[in-house]
Protein backbone atom coordinates (compact mmCIF):
# COMPACT_ATOMS: atom_id res chain seq x y z
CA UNK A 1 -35.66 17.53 6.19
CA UNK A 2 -32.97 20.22 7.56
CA UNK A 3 -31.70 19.86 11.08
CA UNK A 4 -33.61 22.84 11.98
CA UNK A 5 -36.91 21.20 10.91
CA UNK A 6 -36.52 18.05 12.97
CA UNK A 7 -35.66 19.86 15.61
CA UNK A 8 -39.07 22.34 15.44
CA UNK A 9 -41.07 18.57 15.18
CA UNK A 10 -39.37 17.30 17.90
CA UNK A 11 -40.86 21.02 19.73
CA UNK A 12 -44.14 20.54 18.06
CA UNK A 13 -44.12 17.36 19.16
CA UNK A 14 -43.44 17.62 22.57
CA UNK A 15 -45.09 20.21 23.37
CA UNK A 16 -48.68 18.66 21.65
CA UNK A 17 -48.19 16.07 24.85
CA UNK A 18 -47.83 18.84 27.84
CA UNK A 19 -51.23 19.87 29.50
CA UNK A 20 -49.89 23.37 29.72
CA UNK A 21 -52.65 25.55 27.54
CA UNK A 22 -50.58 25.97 24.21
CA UNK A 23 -51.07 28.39 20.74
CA UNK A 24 -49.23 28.12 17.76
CA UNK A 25 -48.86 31.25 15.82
CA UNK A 26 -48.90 30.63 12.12
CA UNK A 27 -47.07 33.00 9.30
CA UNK A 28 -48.62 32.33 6.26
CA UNK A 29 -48.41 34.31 2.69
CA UNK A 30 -51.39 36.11 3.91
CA UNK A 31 -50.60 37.30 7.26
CA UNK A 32 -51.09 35.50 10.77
CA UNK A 33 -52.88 32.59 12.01
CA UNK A 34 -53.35 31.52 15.64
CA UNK A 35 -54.43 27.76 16.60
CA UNK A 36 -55.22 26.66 19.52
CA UNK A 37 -54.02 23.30 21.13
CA UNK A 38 -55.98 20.45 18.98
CA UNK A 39 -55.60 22.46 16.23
CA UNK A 40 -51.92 22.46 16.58
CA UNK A 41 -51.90 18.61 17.38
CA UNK A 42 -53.84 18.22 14.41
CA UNK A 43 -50.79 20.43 12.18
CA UNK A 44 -48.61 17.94 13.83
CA UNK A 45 -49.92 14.80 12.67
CA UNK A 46 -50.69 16.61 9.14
CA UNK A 47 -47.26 17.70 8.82
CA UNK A 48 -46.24 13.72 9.31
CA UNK A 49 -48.73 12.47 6.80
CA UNK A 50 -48.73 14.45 3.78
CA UNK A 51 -51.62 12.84 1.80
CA UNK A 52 -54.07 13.52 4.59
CA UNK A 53 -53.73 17.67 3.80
CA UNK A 54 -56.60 19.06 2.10
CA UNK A 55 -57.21 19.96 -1.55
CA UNK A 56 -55.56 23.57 -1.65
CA UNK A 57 -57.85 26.22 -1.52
CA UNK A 58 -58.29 29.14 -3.99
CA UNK A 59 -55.90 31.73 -2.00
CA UNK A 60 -53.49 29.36 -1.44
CA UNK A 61 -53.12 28.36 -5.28
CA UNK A 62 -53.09 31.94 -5.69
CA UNK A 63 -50.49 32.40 -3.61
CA UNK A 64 -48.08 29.33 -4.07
CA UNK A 65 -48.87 28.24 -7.75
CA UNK A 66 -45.68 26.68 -8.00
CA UNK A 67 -45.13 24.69 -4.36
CA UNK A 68 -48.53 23.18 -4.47
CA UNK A 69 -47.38 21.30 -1.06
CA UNK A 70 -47.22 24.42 1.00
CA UNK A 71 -50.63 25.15 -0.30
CA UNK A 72 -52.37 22.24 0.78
CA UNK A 73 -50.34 22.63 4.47
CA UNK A 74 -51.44 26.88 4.57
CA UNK A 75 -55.20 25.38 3.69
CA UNK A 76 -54.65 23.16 6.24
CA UNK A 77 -53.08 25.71 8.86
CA UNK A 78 -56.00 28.37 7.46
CA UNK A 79 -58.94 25.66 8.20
CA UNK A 80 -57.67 24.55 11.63
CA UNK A 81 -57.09 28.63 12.91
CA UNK A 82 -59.32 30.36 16.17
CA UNK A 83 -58.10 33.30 14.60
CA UNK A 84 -56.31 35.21 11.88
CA UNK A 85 -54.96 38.56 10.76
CA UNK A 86 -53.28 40.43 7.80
CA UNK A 87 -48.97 41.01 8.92
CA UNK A 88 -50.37 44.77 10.10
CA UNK A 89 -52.50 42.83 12.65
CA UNK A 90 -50.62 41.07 14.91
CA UNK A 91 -50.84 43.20 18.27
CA UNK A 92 -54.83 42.94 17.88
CA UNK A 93 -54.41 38.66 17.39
CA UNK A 94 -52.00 38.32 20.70
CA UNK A 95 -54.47 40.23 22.60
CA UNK A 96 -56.66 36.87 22.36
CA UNK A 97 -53.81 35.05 24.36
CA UNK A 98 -54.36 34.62 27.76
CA UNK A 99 -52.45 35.82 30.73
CA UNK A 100 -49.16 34.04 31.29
CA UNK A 101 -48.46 33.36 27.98
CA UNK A 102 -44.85 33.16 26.99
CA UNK A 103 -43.35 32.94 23.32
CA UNK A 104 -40.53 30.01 21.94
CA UNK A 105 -38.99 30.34 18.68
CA UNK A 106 -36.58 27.33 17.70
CA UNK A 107 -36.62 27.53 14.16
CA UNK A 108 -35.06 30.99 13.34
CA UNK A 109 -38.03 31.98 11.06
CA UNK A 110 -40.49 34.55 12.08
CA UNK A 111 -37.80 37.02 13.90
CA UNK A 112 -38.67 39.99 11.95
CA UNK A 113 -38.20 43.45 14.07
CA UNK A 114 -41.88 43.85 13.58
CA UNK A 115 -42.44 40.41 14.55
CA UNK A 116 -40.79 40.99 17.74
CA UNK A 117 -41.89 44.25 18.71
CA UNK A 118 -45.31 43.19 18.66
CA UNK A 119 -44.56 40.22 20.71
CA UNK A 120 -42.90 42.20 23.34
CA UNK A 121 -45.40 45.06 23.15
CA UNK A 122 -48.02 42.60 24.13
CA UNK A 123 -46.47 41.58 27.19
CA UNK A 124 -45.24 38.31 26.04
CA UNK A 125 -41.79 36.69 27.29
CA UNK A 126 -40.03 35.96 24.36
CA UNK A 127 -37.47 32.99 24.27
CA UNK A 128 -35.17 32.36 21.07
CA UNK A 129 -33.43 29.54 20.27
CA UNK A 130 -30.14 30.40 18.27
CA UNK A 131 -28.67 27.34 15.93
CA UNK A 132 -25.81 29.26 15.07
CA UNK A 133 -24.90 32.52 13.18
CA UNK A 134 -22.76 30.65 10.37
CA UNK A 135 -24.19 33.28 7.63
CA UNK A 136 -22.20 36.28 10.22
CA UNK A 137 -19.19 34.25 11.34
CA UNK A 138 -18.24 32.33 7.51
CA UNK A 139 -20.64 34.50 5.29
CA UNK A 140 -18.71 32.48 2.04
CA UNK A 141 -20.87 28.91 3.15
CA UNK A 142 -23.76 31.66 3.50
CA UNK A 143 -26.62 31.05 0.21
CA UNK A 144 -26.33 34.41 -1.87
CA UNK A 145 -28.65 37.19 -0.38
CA UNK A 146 -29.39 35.45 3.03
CA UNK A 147 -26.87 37.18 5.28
CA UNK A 148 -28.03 40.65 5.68
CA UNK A 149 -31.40 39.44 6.01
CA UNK A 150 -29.93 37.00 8.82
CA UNK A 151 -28.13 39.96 10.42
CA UNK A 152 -31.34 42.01 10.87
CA UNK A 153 -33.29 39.02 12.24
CA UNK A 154 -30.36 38.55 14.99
CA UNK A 155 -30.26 42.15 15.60
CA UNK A 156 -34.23 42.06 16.57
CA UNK A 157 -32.91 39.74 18.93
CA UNK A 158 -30.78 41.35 20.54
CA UNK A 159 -33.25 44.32 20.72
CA UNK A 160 -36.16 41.81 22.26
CA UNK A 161 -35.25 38.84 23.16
CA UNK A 162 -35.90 37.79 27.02
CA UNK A 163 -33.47 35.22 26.62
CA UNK A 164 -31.71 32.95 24.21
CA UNK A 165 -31.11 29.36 23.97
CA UNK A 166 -27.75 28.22 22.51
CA UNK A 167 -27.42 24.47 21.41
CA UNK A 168 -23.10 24.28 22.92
CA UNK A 169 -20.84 26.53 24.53
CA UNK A 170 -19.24 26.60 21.73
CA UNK A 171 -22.03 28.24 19.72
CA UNK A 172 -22.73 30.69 22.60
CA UNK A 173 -19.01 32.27 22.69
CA UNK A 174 -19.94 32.91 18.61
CA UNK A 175 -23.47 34.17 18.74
CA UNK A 176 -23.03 36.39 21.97
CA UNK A 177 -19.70 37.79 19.94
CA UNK A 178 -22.38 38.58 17.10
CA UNK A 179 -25.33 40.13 20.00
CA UNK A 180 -22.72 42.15 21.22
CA UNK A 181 -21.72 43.75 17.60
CA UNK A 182 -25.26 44.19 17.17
CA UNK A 183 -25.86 46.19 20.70
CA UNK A 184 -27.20 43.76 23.56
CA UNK A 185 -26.78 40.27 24.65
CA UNK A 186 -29.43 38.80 26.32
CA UNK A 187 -29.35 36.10 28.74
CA UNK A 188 -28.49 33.13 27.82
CA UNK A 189 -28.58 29.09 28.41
CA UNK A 190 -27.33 25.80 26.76
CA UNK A 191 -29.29 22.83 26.13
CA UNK A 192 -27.79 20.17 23.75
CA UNK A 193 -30.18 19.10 21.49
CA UNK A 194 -31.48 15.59 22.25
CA UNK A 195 -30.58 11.99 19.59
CA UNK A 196 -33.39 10.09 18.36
CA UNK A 197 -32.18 6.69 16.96
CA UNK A 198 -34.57 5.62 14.59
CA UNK A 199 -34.29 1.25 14.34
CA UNK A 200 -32.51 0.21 11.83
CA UNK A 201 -33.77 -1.19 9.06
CA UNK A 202 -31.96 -2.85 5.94
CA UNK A 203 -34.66 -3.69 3.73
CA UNK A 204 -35.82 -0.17 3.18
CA UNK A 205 -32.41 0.47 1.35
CA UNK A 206 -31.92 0.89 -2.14
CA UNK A 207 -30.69 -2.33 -4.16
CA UNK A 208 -27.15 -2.66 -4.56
CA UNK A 209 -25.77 -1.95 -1.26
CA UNK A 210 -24.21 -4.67 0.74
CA UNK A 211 -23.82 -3.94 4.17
CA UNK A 212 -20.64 -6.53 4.92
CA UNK A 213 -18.23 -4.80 2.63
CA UNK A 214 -16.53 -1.82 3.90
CA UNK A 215 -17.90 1.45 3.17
CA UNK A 216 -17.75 4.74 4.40
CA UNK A 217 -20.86 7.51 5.10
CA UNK A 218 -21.43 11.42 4.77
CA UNK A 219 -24.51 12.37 6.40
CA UNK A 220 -24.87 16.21 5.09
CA UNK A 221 -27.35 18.24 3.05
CA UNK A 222 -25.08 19.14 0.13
CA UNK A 223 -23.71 22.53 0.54
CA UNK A 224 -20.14 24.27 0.70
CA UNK A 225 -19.71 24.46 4.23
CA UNK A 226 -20.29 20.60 3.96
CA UNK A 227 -16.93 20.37 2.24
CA UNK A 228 -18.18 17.27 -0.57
CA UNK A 229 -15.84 18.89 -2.83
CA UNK A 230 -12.76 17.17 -0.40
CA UNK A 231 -14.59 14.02 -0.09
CA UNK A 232 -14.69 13.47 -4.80
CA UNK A 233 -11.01 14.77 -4.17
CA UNK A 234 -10.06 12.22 -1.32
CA UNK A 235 -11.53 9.45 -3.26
CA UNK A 236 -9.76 9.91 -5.98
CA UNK A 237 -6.67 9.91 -3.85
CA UNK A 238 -7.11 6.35 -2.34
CA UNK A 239 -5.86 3.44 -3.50
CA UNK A 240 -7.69 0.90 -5.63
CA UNK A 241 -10.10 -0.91 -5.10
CA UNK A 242 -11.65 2.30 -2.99
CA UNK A 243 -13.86 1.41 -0.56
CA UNK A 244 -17.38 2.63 -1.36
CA UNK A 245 -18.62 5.85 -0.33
CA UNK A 246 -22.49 6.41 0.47
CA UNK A 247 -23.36 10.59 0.29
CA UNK A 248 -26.62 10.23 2.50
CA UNK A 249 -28.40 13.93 1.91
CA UNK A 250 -30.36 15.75 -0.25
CA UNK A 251 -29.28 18.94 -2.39
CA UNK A 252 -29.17 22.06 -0.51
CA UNK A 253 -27.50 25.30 -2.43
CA UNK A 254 -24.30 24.36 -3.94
CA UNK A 255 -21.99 25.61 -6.82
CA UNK A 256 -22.58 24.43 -10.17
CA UNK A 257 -18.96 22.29 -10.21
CA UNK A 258 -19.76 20.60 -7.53
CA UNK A 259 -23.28 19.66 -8.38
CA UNK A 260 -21.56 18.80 -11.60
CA UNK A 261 -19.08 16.86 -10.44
CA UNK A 262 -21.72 14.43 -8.42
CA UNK A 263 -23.61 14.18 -11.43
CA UNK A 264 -21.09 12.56 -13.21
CA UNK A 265 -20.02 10.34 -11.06
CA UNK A 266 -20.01 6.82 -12.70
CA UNK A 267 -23.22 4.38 -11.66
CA UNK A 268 -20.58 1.87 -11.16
CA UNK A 269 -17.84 3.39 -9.26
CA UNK A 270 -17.53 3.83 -5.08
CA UNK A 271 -19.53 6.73 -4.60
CA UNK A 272 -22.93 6.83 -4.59
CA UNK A 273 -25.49 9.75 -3.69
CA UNK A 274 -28.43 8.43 -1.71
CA UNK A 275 -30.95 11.45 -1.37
CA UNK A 276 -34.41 11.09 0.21
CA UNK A 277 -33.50 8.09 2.03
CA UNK A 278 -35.88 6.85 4.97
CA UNK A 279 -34.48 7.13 8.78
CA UNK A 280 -34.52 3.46 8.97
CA UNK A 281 -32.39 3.19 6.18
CA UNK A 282 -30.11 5.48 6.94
CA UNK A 283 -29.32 4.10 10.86
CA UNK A 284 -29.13 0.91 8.89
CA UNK A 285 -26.12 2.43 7.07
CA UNK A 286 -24.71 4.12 10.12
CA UNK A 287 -24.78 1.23 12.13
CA UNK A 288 -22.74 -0.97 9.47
CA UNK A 289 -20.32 1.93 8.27
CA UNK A 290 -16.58 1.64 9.01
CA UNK A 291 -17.25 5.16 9.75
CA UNK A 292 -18.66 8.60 9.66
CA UNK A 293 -16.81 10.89 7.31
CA UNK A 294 -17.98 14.36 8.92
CA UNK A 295 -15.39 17.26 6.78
CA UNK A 296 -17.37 19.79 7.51
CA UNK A 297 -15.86 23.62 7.54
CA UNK A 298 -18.43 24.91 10.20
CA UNK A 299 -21.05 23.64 12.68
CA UNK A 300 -23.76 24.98 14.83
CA UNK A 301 -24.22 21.56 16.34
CA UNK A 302 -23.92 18.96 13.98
CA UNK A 303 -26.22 15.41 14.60
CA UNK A 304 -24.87 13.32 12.51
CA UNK A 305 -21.20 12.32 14.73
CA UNK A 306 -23.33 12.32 18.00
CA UNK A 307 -25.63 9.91 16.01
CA UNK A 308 -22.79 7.78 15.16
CA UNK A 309 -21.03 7.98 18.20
CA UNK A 310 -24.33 6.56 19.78
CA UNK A 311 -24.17 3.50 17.74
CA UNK A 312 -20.55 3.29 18.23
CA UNK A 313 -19.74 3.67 14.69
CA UNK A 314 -16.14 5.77 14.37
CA UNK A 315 -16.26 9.15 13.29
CA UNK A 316 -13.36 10.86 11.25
CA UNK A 317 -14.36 14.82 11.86
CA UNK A 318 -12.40 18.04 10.81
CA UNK A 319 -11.50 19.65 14.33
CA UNK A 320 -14.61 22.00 15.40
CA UNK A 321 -15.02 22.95 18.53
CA UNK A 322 -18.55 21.97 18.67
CA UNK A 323 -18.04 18.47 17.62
CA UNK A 324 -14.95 18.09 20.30
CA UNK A 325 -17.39 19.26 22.69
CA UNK A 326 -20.28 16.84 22.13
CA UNK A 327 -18.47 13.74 21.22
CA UNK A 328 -14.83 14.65 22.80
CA UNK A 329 -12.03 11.50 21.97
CA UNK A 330 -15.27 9.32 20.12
CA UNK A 331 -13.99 11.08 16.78
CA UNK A 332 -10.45 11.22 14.94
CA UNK A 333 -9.95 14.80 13.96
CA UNK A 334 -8.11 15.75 10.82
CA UNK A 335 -7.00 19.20 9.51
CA UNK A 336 -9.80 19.66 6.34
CA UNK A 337 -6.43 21.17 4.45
CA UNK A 338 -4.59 17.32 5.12
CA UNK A 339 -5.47 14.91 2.02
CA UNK A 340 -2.99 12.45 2.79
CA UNK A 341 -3.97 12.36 6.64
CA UNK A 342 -7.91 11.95 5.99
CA UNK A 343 -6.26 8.76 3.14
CA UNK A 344 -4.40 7.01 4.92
CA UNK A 345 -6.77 7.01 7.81
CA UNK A 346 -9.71 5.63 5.41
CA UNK A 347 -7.15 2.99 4.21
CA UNK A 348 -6.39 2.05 7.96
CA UNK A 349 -10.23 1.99 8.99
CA UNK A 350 -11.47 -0.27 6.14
CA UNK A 351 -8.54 -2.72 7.00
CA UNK A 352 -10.24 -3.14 10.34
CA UNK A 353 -12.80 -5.85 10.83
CA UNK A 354 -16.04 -4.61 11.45
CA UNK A 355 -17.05 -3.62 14.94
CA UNK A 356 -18.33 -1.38 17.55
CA UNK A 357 -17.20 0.76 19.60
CA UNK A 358 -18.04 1.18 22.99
CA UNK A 359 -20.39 3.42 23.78
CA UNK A 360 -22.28 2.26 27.57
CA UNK A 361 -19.79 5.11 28.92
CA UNK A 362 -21.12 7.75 27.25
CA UNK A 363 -24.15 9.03 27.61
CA UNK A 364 -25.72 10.75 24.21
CA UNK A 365 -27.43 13.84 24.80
CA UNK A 366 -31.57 13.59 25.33
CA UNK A 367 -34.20 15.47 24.57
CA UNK A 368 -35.77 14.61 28.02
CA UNK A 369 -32.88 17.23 29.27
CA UNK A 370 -32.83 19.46 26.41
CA UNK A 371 -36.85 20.25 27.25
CA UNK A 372 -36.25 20.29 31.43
CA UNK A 373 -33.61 22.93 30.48
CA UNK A 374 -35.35 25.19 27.90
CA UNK A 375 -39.01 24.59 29.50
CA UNK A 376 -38.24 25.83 32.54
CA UNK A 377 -37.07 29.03 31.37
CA UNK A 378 -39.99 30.38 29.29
């Protein structure tokens, strides 16, 4: 799961609990689908309890022959809609919302200009939530043919949006450089996204791992922006015996080296890739870690070293403004060009005994906040 889609659960979520009268509007390959509020409670617990979905149905395998997953959940979402449309007819399905109603988008899908204009021709607030324009401001981390694409959804913002949520200041000064280029900026407001610690649980881990010797973490979906390429390279700079090195993250879009190089990495040596991995298993190996390596070239927010920083586990971060922001001195920053800085730090931090920080002085960001902020403004 990306951070973008635990973020629209945690919405989904949330907002299944509120007694205000909610809709969820529903792309699918076929056009639009509305649901009302049971019928989006019901999404939610389908979308955490994947063998519950229905047998696909025949325009669904039509449609998605080879992701038979996402035709079980559009059956699902198809069965559970008030009302539906083909893409032409969207103005005629928001004309079935009532009065009042106000549109959130927090997952950067479903911005099309003609997604927009509709929404704002039918009277309906419309509030954005922007993770971060990485594809404008570092299109090299961006996957091939995603940034003009990107570019026209932000521009629809900035044609339509009633306001936009940014996740830091630092993220704001970036995407309200990008609004501007594009012709209007639109109001806009912060809200930190909130830290679920999920309890930590050892036994879900894979075999092998033993949680008293001194090992290191990457939390990151494995793509360039990411930087793994300096983490193989910084291993093979430390001294022997290495400490071991858990990748915790499943493959994004990557170059063929690099998904080369982690596919021949010995079973036996200090780094091992850990995809797919349970959320109990992987605060087990937060909590334990002698740290969080977080290299990353670019961030819109970045969970992982607030997570750690929550447990008190150290974090050893390249020097983003984002992550200074949210975490401040709770990190060591390092220059992602310094090999010999990020070494002998790792050599230093596995020498340590094992122990926690202190973390009753800081006060992690919660979702609590995150919804008082961005609630009251749609």
């Amino acid at each position: 799961m990306t951070g973008i889609d635990r973020v629209e659960f945690a919405y989904l979520s949330h907002l299944c609990q509120l007694e205000t009268p909610l809709h969820g509007l529903v792309r699918s390959a076929a056009g639009w689908l509305l649901l009302d509020a049971p019928g989006c409670r019901r999404l939610a617990a389908l979308a955490h309890d994947h063998a519950a979905l229905p047998p696909a149905d025949l325009l669904s395998r039509l449609l998605h022959r080879l992701d038979p997953l996402r035709a079980r959940a559009e059956t699902a979402a198809r069965q559970l809609a008030v009302a539906r449309a083909i893409r032409p007819g969207l103005p005629r399905l928001l004309r079935r919302l009532p009065p009042g109603t106000s549109y959130l988008n927090v997952g950067h899908a479903n911005l099309g200009p003609k997604t927009l204009v509709a929404l704002a021709g039918a009277g309906l607030p419309v509030t954005v939530l922007i993770h971060d324009t990485i594809p404008l401001d570092h299109p090299e981390f961006a996957r091939p043919g995603t940034v003009e694409p990107f570019r026209t959804r932000l521009a629809a913002v900035s044609a339509h949006a009633s306001q936009v949520v940014h996740l830091t200041e630092a993220t704001r000064r970036l995407t309200e450089v990008q609004l501007a280029r594009l012709g209007r900026v639109p109001p806009g407001h912060v809200a930190n996204l909130g830290v679920d610690l999920a309890p930590s649980d050892p036994a879900l881990l894979p075999q092998g791992i033993d949680l008293s010797a001194p090992y290191f973490v990457a939390l990151v979906t494995i793509e360039p922006r990411k930087n793994h390429a300096f983490l193989l390279d910084l291993w093979a700079h430390l001294p022997a015996p290495a400490p071991r090195l858990y990748i915790i993250g499943n493959r994004g879009w990557a170059d063929a080296a690099l998904l080369a190089r982690l596919d021949a990495l010995p079973p036996d040596g200090p780094i091992r890739v850990l995809p797919g991995l349970s959320d109990g298993a992987v605060a087990a190996l937060l909590a334990h870690a002698r740290a969080l390596l977080a290299p990353s070239l670019a961030e819109g927010f970045g969970l992982p070293p607030v997570e750690a920083a929550s447990l008190g586990t150290a974090v050893i971060a390249t020097d983003l403004a984002v992550t200074r922001e949210l975490i401040g001195n709770k990190a060591v920053y390092l220059p992602a060009s310094d090999i010999y800085s990020w070494v002998e730090t790792i050599v230093r931090q596995s020498a340590q005994p094992q122990s926690k920080g202190e973390t009753t002085a800081w006060q992690r960001p919660t979702w609590a906040a995150h919804f008082k902020t961005v609630l009251s403004l749609a």
